[in-house]
N, C-alpha and C. Protein backbone atom coordinates (compact mmCIF):
# COMPACT_ATOMS: atom_id res chain seq x y z
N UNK A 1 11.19 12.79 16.35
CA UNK A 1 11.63 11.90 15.26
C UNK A 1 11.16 12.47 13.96
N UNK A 2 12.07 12.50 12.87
CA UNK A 2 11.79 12.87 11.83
C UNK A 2 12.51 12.01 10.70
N UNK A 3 11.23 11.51 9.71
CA UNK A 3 11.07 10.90 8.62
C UNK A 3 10.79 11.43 7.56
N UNK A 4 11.55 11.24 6.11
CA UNK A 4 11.06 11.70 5.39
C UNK A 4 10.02 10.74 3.98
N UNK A 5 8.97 11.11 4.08
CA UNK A 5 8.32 9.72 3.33
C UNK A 5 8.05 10.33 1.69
N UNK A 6 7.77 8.78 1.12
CA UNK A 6 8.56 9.27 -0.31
C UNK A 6 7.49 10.13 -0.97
N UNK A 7 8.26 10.49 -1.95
CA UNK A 7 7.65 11.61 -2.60
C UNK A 7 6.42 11.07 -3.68
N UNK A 8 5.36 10.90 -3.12
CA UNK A 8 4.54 10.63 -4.38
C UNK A 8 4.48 11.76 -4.66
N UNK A 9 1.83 21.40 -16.70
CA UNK A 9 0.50 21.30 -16.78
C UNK A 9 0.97 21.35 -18.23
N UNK A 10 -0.18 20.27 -18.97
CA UNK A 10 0.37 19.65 -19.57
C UNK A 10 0.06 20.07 -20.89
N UNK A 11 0.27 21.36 -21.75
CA UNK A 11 -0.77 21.91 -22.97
C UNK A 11 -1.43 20.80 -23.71
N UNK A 12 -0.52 19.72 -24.33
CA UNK A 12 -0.81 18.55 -25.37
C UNK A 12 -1.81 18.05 -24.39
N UNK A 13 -1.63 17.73 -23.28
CA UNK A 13 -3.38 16.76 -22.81
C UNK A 13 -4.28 17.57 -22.30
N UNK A 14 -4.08 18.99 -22.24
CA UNK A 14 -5.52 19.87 -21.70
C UNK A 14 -6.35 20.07 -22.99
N UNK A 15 -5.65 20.35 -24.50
CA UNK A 15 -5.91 20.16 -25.67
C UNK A 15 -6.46 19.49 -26.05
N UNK A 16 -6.28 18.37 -26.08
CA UNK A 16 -6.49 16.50 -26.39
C UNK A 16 -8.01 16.87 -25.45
N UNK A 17 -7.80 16.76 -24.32
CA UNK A 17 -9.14 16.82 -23.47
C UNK A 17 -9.81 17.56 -23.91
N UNK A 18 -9.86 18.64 -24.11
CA UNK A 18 -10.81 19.69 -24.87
C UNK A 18 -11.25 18.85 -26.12
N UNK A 19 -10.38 18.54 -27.01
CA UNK A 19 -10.72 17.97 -27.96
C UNK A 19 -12.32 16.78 -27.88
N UNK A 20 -11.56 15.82 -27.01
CA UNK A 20 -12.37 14.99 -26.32
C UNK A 20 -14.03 14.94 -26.08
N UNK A 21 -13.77 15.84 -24.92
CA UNK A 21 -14.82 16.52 -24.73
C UNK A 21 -15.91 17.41 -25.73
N UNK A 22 -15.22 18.18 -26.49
CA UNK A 22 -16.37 18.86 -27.94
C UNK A 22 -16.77 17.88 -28.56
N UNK A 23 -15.81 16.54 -28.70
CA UNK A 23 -16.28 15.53 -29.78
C UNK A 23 -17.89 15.01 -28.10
N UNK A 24 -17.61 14.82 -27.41
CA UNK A 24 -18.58 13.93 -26.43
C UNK A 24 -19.88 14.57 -26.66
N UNK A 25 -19.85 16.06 -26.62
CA UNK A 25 -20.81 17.02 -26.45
C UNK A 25 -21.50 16.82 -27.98
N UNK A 26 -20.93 16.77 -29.21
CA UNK A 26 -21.24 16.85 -30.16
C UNK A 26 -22.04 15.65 -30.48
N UNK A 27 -21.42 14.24 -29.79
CA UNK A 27 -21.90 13.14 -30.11
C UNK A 27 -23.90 13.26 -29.09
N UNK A 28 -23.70 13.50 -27.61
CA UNK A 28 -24.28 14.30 -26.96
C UNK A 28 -26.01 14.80 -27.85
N UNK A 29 -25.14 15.85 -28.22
CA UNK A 29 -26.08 16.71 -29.46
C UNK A 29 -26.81 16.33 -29.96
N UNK A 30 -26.13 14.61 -31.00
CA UNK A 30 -26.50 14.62 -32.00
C UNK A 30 -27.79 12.95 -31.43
N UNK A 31 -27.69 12.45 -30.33
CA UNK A 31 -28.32 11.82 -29.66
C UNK A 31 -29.72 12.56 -29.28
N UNK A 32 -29.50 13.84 -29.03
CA UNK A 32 -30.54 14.25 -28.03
C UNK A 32 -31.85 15.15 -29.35
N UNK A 33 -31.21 15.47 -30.46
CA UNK A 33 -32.12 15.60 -31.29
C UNK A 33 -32.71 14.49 -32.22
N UNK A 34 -31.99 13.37 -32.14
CA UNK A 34 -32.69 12.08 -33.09
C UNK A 34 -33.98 11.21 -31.92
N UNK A 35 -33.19 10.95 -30.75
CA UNK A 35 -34.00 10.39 -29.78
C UNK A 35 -34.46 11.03 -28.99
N UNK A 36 -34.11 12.23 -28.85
CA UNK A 36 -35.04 12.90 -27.57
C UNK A 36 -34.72 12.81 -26.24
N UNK A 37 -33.49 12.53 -26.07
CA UNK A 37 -32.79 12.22 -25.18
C UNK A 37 -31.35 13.40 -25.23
N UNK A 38 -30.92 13.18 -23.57
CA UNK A 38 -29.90 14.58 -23.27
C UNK A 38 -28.61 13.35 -22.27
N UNK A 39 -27.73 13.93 -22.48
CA UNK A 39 -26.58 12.66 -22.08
C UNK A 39 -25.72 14.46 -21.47
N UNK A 40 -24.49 14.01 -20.88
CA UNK A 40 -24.01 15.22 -20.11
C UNK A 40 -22.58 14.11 -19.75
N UNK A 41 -21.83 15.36 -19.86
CA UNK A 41 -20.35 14.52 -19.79
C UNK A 41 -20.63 13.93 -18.28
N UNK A 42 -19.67 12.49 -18.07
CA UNK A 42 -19.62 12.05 -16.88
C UNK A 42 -18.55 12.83 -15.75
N UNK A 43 -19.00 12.48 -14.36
CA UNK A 43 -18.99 13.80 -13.37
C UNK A 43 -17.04 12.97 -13.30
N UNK A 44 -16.42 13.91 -13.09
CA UNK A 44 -14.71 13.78 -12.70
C UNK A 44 -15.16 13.07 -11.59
N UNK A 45 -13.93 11.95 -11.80
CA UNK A 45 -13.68 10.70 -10.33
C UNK A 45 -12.75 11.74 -9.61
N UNK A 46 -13.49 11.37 -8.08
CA UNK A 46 -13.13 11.76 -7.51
C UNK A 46 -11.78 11.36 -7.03
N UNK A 47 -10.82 12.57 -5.95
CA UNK A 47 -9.21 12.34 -5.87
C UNK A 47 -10.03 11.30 -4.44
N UNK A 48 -8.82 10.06 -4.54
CA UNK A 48 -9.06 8.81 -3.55
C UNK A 48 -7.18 9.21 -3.02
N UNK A 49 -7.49 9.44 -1.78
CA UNK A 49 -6.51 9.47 -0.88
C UNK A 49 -5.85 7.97 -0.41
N UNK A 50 -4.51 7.94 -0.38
CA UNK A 50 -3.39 6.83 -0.38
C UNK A 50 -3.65 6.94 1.41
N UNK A 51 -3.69 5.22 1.97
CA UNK A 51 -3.55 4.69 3.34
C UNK A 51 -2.63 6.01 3.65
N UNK A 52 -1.30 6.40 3.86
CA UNK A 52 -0.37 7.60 4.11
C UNK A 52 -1.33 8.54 3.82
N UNK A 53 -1.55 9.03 2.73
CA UNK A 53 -2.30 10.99 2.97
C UNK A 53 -3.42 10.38 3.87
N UNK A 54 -3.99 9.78 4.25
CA UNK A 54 -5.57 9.69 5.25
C UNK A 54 -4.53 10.24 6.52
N UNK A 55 -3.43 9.19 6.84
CA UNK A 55 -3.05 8.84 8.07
C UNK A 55 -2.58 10.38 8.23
N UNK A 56 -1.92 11.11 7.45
CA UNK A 56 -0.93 11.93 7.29
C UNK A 56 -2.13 13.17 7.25
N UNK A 57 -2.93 13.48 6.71
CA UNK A 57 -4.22 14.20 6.87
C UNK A 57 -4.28 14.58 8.49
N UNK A 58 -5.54 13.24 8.85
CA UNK A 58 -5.51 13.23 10.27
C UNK A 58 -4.90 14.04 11.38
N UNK A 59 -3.37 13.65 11.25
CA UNK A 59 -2.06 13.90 12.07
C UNK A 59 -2.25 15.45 12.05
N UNK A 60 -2.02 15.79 10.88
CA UNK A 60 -2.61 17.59 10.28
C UNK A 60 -3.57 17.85 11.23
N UNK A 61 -4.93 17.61 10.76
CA UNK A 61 -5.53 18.37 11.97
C UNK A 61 -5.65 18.40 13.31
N UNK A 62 -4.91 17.24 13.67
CA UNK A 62 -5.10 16.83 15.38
C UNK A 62 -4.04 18.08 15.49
N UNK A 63 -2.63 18.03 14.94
CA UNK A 63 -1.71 18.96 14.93
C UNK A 63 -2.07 20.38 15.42
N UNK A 64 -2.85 20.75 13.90
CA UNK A 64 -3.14 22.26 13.87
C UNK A 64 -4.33 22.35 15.01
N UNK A 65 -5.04 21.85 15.91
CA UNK A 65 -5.92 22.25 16.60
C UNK A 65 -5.48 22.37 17.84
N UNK A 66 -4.02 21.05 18.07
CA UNK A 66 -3.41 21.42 19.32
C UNK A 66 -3.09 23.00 19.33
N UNK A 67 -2.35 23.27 18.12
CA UNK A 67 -1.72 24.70 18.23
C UNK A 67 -2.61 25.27 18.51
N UNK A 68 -3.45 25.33 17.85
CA UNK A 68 -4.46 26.83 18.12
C UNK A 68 -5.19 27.10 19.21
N UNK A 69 -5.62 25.73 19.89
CA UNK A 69 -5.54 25.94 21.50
C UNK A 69 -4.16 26.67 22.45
N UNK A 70 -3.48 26.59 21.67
CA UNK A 70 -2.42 27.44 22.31
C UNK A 70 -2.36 28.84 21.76
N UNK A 71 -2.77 28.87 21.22
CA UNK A 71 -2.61 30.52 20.43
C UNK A 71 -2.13 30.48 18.96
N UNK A 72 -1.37 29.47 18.66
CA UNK A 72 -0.68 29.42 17.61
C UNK A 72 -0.70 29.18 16.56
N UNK A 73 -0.35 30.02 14.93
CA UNK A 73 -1.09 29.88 13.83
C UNK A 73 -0.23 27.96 13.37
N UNK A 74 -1.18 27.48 12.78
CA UNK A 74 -0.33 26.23 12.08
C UNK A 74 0.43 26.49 11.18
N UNK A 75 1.89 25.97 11.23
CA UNK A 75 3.04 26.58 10.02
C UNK A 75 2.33 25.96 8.51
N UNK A 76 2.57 26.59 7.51
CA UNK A 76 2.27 26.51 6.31
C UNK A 76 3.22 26.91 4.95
N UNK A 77 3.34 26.33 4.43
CA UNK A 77 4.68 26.76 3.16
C UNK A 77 4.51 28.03 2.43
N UNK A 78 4.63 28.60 2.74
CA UNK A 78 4.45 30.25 2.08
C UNK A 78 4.38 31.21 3.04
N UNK A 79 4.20 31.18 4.21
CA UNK A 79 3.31 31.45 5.05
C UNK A 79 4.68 32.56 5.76
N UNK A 80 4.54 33.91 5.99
CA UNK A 80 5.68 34.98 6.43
C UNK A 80 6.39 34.36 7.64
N UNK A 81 7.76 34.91 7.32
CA UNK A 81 8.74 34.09 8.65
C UNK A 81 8.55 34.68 9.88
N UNK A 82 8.67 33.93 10.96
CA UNK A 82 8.36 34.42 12.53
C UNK A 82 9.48 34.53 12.69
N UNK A 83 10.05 35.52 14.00
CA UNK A 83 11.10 35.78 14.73
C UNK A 83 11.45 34.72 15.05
N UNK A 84 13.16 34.92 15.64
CA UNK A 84 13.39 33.81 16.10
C UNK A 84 12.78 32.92 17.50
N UNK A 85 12.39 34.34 18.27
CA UNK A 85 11.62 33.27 19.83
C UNK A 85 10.30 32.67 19.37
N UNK A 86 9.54 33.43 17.46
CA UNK A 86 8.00 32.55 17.80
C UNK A 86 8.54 31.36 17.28
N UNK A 87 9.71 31.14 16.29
CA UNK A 87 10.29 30.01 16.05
C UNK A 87 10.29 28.85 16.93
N UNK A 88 11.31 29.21 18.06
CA UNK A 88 11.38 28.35 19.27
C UNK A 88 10.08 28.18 20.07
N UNK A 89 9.05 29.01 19.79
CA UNK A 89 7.76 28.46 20.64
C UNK A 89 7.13 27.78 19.45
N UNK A 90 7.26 27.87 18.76
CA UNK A 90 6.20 26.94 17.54
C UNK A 90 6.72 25.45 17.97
N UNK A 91 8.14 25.75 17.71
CA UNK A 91 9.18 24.14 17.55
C UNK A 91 8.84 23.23 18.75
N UNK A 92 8.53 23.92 19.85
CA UNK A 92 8.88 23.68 21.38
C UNK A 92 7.14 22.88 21.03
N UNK A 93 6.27 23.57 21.08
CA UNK A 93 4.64 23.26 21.18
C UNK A 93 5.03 22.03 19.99
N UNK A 94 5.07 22.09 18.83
CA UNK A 94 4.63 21.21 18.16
C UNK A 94 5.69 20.26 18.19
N UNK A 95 7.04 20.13 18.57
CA UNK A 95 7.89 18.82 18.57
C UNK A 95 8.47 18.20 19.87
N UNK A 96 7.80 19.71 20.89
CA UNK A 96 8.51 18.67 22.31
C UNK A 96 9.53 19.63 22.93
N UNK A 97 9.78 19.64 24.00
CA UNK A 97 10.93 20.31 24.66
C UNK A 97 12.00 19.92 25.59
N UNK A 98 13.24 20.25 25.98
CA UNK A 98 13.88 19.77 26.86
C UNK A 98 14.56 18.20 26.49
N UNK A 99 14.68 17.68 27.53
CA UNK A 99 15.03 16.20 27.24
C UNK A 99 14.52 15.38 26.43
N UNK A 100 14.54 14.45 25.31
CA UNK A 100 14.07 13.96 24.91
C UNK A 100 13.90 12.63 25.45
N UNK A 101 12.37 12.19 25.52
CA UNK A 101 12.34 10.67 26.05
C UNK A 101 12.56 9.79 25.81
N UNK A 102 12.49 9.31 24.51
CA UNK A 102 12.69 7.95 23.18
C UNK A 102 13.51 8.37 22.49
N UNK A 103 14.14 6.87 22.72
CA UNK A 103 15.82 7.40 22.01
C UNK A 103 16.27 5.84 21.26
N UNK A 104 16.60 5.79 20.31
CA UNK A 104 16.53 4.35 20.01
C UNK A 104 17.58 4.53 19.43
N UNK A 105 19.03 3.77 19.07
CA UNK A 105 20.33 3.67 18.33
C UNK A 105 19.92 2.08 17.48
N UNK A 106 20.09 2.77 16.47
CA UNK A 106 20.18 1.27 14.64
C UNK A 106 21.39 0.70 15.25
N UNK A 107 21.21 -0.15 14.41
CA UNK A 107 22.63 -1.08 13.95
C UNK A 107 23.25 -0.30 13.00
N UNK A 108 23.09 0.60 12.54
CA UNK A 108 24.21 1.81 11.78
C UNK A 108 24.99 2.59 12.61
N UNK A 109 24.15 2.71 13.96
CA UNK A 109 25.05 3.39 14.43
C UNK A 109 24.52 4.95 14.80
N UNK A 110 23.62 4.95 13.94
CA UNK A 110 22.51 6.79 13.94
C UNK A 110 21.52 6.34 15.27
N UNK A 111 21.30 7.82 15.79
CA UNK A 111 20.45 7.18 16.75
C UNK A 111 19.60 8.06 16.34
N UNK A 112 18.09 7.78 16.91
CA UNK A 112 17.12 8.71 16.27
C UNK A 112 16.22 8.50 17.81
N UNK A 113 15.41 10.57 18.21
CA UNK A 113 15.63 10.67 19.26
C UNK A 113 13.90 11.46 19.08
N UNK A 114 12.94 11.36 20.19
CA UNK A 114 11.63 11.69 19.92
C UNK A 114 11.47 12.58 21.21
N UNK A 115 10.71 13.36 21.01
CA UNK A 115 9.70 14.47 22.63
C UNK A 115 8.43 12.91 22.43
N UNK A 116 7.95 12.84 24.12
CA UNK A 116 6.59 12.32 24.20
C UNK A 116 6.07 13.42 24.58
N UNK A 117 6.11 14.94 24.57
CA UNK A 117 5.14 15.84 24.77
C UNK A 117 5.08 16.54 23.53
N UNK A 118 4.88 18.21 23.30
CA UNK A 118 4.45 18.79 22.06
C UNK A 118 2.86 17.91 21.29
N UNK A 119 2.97 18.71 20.77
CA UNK A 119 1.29 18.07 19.44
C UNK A 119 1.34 16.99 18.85
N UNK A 120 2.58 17.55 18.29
CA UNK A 120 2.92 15.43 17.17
C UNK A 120 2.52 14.73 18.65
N UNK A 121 3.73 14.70 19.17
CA UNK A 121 3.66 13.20 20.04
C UNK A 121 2.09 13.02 20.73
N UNK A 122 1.14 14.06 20.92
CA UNK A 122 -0.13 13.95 20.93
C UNK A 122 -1.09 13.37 19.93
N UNK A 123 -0.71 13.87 18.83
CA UNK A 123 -1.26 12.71 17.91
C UNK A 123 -0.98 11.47 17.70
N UNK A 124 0.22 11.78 17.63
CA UNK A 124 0.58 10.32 17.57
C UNK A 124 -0.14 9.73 18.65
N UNK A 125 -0.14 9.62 19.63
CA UNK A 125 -0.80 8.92 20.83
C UNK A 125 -2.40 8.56 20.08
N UNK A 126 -2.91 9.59 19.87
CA UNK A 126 -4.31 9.87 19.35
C UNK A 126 -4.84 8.70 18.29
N UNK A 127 -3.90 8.81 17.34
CA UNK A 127 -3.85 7.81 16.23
C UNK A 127 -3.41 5.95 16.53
N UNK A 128 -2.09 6.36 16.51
CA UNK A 128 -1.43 5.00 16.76
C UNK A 128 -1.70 4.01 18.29
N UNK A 129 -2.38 5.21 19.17
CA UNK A 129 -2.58 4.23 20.35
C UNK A 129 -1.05 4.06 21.47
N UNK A 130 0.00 3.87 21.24
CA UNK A 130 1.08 4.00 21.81
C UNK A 130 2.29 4.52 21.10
N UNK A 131 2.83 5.52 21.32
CA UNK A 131 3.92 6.07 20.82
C UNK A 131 5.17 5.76 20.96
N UNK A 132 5.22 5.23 22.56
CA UNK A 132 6.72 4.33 22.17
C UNK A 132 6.96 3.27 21.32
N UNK A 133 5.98 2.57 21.25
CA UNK A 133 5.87 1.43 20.18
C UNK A 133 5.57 1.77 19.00
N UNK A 134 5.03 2.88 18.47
CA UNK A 134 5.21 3.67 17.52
C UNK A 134 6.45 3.97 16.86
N UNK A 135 7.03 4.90 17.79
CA UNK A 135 8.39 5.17 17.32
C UNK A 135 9.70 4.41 17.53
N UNK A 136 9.53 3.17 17.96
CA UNK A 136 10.16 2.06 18.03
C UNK A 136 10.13 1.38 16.42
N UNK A 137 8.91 0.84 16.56
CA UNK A 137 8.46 -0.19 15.19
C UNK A 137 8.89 0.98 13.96
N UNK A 138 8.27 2.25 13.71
CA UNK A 138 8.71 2.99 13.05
C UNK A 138 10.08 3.38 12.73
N UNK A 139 10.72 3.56 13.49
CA UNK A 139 12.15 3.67 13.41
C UNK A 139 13.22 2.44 12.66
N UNK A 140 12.69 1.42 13.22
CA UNK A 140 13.20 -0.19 12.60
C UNK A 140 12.79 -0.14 11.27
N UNK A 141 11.45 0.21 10.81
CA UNK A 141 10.83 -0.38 9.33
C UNK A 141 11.43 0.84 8.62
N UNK A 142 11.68 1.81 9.08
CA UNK A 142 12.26 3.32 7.97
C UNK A 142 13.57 3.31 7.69
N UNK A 143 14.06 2.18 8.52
CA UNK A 143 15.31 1.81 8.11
C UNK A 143 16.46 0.47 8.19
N UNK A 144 15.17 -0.11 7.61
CA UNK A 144 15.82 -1.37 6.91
C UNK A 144 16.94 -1.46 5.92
N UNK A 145 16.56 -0.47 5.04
CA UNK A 145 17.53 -0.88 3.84
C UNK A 145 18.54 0.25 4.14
N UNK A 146 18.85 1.22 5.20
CA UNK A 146 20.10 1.15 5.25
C UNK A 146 21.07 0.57 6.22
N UNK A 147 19.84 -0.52 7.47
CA UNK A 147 21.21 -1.47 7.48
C UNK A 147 21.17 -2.84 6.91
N UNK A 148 20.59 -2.94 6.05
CA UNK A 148 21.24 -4.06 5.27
C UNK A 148 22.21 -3.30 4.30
N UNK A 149 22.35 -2.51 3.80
CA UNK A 149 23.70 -1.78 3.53
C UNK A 149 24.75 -1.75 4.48
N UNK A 150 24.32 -1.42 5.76
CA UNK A 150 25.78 -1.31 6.69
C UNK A 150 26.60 -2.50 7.14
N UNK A 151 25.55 -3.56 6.65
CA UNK A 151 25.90 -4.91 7.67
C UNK A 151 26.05 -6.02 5.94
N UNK A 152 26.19 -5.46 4.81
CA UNK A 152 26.26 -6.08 3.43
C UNK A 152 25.47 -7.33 3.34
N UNK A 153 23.84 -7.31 3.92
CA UNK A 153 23.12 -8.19 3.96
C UNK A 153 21.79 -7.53 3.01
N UNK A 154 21.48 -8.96 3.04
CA UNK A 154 20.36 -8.66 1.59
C UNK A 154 18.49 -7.83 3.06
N UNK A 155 17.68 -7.02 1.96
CA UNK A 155 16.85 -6.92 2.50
C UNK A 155 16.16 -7.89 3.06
N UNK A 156 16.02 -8.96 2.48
CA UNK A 156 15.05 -10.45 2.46
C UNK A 156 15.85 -10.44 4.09
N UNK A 157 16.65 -10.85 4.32
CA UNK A 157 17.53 -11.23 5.77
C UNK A 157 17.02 -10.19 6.89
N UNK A 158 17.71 -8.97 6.61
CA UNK A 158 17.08 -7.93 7.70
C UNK A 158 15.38 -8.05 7.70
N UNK A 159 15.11 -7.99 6.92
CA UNK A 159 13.60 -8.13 6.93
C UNK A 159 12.97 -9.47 8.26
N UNK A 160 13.64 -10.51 7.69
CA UNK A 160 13.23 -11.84 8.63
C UNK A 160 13.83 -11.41 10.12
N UNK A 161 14.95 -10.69 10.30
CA UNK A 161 15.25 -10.18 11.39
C UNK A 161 14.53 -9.82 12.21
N UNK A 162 13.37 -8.64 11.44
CA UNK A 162 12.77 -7.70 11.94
C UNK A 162 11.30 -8.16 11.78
N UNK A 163 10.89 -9.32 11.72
CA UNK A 163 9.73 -9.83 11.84
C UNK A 163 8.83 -9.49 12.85
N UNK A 164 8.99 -9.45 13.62
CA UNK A 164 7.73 -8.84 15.31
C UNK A 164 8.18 -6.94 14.78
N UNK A 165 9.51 -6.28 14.67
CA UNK A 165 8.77 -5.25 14.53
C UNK A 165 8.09 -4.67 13.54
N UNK A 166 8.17 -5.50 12.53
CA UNK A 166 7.20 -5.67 11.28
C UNK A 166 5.85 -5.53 11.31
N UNK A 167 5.43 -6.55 12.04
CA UNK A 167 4.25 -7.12 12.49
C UNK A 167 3.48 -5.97 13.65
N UNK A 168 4.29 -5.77 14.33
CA UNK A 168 3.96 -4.68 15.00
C UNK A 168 3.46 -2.87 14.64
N UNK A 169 4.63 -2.56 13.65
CA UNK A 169 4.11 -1.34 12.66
C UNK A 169 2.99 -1.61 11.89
N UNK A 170 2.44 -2.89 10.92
CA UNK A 170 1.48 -2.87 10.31
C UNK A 170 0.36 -3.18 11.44
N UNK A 171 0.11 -3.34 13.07
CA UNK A 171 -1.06 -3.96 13.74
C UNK A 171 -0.69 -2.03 13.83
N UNK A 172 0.12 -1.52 14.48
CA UNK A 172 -0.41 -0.11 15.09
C UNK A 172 -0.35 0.98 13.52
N UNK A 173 -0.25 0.83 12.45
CA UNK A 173 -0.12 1.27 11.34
C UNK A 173 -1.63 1.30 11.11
N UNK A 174 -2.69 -0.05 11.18
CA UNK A 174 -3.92 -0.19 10.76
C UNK A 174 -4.59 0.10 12.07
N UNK A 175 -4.20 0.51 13.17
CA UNK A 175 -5.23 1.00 13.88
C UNK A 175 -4.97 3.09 13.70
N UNK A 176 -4.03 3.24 13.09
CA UNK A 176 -4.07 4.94 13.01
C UNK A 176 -4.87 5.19 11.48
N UNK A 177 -4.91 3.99 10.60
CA UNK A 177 -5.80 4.15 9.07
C UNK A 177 -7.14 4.41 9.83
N UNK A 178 -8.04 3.43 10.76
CA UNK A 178 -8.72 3.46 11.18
C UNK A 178 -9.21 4.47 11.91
N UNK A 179 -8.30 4.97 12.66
CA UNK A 179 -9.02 6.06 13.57
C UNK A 179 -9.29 7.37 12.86
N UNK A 180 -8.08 7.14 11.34
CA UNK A 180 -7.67 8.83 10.88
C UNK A 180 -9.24 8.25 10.06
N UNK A 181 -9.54 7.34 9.82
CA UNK A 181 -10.95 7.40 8.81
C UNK A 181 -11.91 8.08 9.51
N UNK A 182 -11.94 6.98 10.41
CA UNK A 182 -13.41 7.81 11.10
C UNK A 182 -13.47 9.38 11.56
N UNK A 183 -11.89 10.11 12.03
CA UNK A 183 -11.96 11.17 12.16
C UNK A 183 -12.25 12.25 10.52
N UNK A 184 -11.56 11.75 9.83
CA UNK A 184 -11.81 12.41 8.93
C UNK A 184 -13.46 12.62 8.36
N UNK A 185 -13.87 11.27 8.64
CA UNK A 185 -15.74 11.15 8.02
C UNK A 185 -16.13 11.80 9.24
N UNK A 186 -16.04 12.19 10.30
CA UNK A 186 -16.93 12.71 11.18
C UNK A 186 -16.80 14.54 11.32
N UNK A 187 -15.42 14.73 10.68
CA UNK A 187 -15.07 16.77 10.01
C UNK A 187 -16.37 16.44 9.12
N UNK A 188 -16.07 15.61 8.14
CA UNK A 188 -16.90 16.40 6.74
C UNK A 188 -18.22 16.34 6.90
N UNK A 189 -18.65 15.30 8.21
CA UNK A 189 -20.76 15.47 8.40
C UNK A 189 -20.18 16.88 9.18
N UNK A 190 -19.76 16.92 10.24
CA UNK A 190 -19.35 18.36 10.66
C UNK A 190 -19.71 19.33 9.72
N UNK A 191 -18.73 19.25 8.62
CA UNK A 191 -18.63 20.45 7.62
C UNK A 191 -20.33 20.75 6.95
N UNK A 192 -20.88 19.31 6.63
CA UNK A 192 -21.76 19.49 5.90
C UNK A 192 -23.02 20.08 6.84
N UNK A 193 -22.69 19.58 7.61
CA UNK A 193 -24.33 19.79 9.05
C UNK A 193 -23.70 21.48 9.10
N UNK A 194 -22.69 21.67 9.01
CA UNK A 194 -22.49 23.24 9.68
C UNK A 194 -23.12 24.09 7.91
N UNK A 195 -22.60 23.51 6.78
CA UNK A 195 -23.00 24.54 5.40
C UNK A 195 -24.50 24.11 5.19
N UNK A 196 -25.47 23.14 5.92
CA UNK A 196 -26.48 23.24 5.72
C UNK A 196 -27.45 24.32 6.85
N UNK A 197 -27.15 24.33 7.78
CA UNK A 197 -27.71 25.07 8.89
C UNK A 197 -27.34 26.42 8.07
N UNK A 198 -25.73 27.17 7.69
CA UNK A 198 -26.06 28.23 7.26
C UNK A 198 -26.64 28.89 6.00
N UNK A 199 -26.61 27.52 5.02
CA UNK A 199 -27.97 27.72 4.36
C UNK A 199 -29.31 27.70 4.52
N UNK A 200 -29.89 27.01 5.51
CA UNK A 200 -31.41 27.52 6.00
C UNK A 200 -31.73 28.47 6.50
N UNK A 201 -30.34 29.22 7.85
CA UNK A 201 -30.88 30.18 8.17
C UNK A 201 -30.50 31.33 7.14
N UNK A 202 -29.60 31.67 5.97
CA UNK A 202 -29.75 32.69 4.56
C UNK A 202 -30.72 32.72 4.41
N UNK A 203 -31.63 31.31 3.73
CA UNK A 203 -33.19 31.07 3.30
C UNK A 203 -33.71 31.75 4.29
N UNK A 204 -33.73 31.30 5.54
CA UNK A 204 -34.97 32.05 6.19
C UNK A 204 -34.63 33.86 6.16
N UNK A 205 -33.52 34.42 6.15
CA UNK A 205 -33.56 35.72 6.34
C UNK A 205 -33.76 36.42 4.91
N UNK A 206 -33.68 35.91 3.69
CA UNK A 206 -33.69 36.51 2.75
C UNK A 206 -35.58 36.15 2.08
N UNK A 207 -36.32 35.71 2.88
CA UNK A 207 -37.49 35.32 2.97
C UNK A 207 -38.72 36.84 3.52
């Protein structure tokens, strides 16, 4: 199954900011020689990731680790083109092969068709907890508004239609926020426990 979700440099404001900033430093300055005191620009807020990039994160690395247990580099946008058979083994590992299992037809008339094997459908499992109900509820809520277009009914209507699978995408929606959290907070003590160990043992060898 494939969705496409929406799409969430500037001279005049890098300028302006500069500007900004010399005036802060100056003000800064002129604090720290009257009172004796030192002030320091405040530290950049940090980037806060949207419910989607956590979930969508997550999915990423469960993804790329299936592959690489297989041998396989994770595709990346720039990244040199493979032949056509590593093509078909990338596609095959990460979306599924052969028959497809989940198959669901809209009221438009499109049918939209999923692998329960490959990596995705492993994450997905991983995250959401059940994937047919996944790509069930998912499939209904991604496309609401084009059949209330096909059927010349207002969203408000299809919507009340689709009440349980509503209800259903946001209960398995907030258990994949959840799991992608904790996976994500448990990489970065990872990351950090791994860049502190190889900073003690530098310290100890350069000792």
């Amino acid at each position: 199954m494939t969705s496409t979700p929406p799409q969430l440099p500037v001279p005049a404001r890098a300028l302006l900011a500069r500007h900004r900033t010399a005036g802060a430093l100056a003000l800064c300055a002129a604090v720290l020689l009257s009172a004796l005191t030192g002030c320091a620009p405040a530290p950049a807020r940090p980037h806060v990731l949207s419910s989607a990039d956590i979930i969508r994160t997550a999915q990423q690395q469960l993804t790329d680790r299936c592959l690489l247990r297989q041998g396989l580099t994770p595709p990346r946008p720039g990244r040199h083109a493979r032949s056509e058979a590593e093509e078909q083994r990338m596609s095959g590992a990460l979306f599924g092969s052969g028959r497809t299992e989940l198959s669901l037809t809209l009221p438009t008339g499109y049918s939209v068709r999923a692998h329960t094997d490959g990596c995705l459908a492993a994450a997905q499992r991983s995250l959401y907890g059940d994937q047919r109900r996944w790509f069930h509820a998912s499939t209904i809520v991604n496309n609401l508004k084009p059949e209330a277009a096909h059927g010349h009914d207002s969203l408000a209507s299809v919507r009340d239609r689709h009440r349980a699978d509503i209800a259903e995408w946001q209960r398995l929606r907030a258990r994949a926020l959840s799991r992608a959290k904790a996976q994500l907070t448990r990489r970065n003590q990872n990351t950090h426990r791994h860049q502190n160990t190889h900073r003690y043992q530098k310290e100890n060898v350069s000792r």
